[in-house]
Protein backbone atom coordinates (compact mmCIF):
# COMPACT_ATOMS: atom_id res chain seq x y z
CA UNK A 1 -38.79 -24.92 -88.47
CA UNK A 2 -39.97 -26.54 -91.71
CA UNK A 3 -38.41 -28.33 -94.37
CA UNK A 4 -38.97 -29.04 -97.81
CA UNK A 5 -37.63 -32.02 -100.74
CA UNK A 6 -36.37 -31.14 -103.90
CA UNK A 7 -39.64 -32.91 -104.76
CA UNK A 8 -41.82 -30.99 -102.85
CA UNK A 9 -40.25 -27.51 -104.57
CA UNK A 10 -40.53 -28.93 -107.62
CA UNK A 11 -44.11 -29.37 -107.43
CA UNK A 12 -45.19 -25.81 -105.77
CA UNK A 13 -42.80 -24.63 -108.63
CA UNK A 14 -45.25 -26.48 -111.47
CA UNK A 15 -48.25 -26.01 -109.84
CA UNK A 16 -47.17 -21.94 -109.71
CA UNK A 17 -48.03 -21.84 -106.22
CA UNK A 18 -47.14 -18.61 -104.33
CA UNK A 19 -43.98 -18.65 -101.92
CA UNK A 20 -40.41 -17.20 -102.14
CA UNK A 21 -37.57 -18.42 -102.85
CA UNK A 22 -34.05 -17.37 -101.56
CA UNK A 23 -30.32 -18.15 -102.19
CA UNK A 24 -28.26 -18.04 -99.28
CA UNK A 25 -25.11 -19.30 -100.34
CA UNK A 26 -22.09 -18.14 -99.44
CA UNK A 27 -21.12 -15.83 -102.41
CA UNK A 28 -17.82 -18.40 -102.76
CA UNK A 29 -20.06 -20.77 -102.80
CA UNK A 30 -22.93 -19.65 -104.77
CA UNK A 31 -20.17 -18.05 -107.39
CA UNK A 32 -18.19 -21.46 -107.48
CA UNK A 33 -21.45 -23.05 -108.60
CA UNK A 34 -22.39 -20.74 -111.32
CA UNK A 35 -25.84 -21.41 -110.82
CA UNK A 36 -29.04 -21.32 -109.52
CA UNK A 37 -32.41 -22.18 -109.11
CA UNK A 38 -34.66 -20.93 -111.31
CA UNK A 39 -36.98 -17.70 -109.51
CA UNK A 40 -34.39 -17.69 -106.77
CA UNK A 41 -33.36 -14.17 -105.11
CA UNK A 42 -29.93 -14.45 -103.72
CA UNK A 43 -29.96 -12.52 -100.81
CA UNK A 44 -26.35 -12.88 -98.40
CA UNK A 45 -27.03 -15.05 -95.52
CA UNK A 46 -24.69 -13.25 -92.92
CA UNK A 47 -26.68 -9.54 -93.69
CA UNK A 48 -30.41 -11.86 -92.59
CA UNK A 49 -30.97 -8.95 -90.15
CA UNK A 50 -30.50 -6.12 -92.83
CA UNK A 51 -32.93 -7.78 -95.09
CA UNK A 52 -35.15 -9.94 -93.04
CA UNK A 53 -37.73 -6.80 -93.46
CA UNK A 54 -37.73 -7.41 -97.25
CA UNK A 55 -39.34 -10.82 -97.13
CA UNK A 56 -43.12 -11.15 -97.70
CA UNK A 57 -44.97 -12.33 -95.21
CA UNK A 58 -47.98 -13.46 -96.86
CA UNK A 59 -46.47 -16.32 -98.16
CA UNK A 60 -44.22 -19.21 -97.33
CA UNK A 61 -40.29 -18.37 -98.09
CA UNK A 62 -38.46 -21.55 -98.88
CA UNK A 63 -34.29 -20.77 -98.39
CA UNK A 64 -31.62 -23.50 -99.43
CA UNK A 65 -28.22 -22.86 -99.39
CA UNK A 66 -25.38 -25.49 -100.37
CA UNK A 67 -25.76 -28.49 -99.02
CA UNK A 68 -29.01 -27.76 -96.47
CA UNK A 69 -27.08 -27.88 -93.63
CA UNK A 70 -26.24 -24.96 -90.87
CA UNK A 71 -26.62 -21.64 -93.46
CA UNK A 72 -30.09 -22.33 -94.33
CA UNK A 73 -31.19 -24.05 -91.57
CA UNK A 74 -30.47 -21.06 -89.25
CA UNK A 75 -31.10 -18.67 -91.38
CA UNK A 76 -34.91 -20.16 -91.65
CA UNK A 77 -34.89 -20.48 -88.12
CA UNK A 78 -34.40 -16.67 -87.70
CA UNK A 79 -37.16 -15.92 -90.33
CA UNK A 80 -39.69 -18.06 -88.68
CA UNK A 81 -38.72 -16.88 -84.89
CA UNK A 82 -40.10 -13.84 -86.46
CA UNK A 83 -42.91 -15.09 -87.73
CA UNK A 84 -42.82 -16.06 -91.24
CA UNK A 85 -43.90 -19.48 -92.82
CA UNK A 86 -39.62 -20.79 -93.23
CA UNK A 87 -38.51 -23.58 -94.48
CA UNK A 88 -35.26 -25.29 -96.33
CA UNK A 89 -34.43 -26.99 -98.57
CA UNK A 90 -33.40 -30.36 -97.58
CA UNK A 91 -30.08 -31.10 -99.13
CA UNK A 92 -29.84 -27.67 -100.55
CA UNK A 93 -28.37 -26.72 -104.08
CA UNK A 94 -26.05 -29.53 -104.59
CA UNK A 95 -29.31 -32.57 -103.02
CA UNK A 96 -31.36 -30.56 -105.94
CA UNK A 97 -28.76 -30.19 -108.60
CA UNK A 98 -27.83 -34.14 -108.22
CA UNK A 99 -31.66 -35.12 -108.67
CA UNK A 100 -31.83 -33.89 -111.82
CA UNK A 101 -33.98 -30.61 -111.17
CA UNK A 102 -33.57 -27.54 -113.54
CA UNK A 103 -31.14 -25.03 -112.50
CA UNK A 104 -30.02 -21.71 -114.54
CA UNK A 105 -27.19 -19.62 -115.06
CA UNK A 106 -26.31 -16.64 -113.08
């Protein structure tokens, strides 16, 4: 399964390069935040198989979820067992909120 830097995001993000980005934060978690990263769906992490269908497939899908850890990890994993181009994002919302990196609202 792949894996992505803040860094790396940042740059597909300027260079507008095509992929997906999803929120899978624990609604707690995501809520307790009050934030998130800009272009982001939030999509809940434990309903993967009830959405998994939603996800294009002609690009790469880039998940984080609070810290990078288990939730996004596995959650990529299950995407890319199926055949998409997964990957998360190392450190997740708080590794990219503590670099400095934009974030928005919800």
């Amino acid at each position: 399964m792949g894996r992505i830097t803040s860094c790396e995001l940042a740059e597909w993000q300027a260079a507008d390069r095509s992929f997906t980005l999803l929120d899978v934060r624990r609604a707690s978690a995501r809520l307790a935040d009050a934030a998130e990263i800009a272009g982001a769906r939030w999509l809940e992490p434990e309903s993967v198989f009830s959405w998994k269908d939603s996800v294009p497939r002609d690009r790469p899908v880039v998940l984080y979820c609070a810290h990078g850890h288990e939730l996004s990890q596995g959650v990529a994993a299950t995407l890319e067992a199926m055949g998409l181009d997964a990957r998360y994002l190392i450190d997740g919302f708080a590794g990219w909120r503590d670099a400095g990196r934009p974030t928005r609202g919800l």
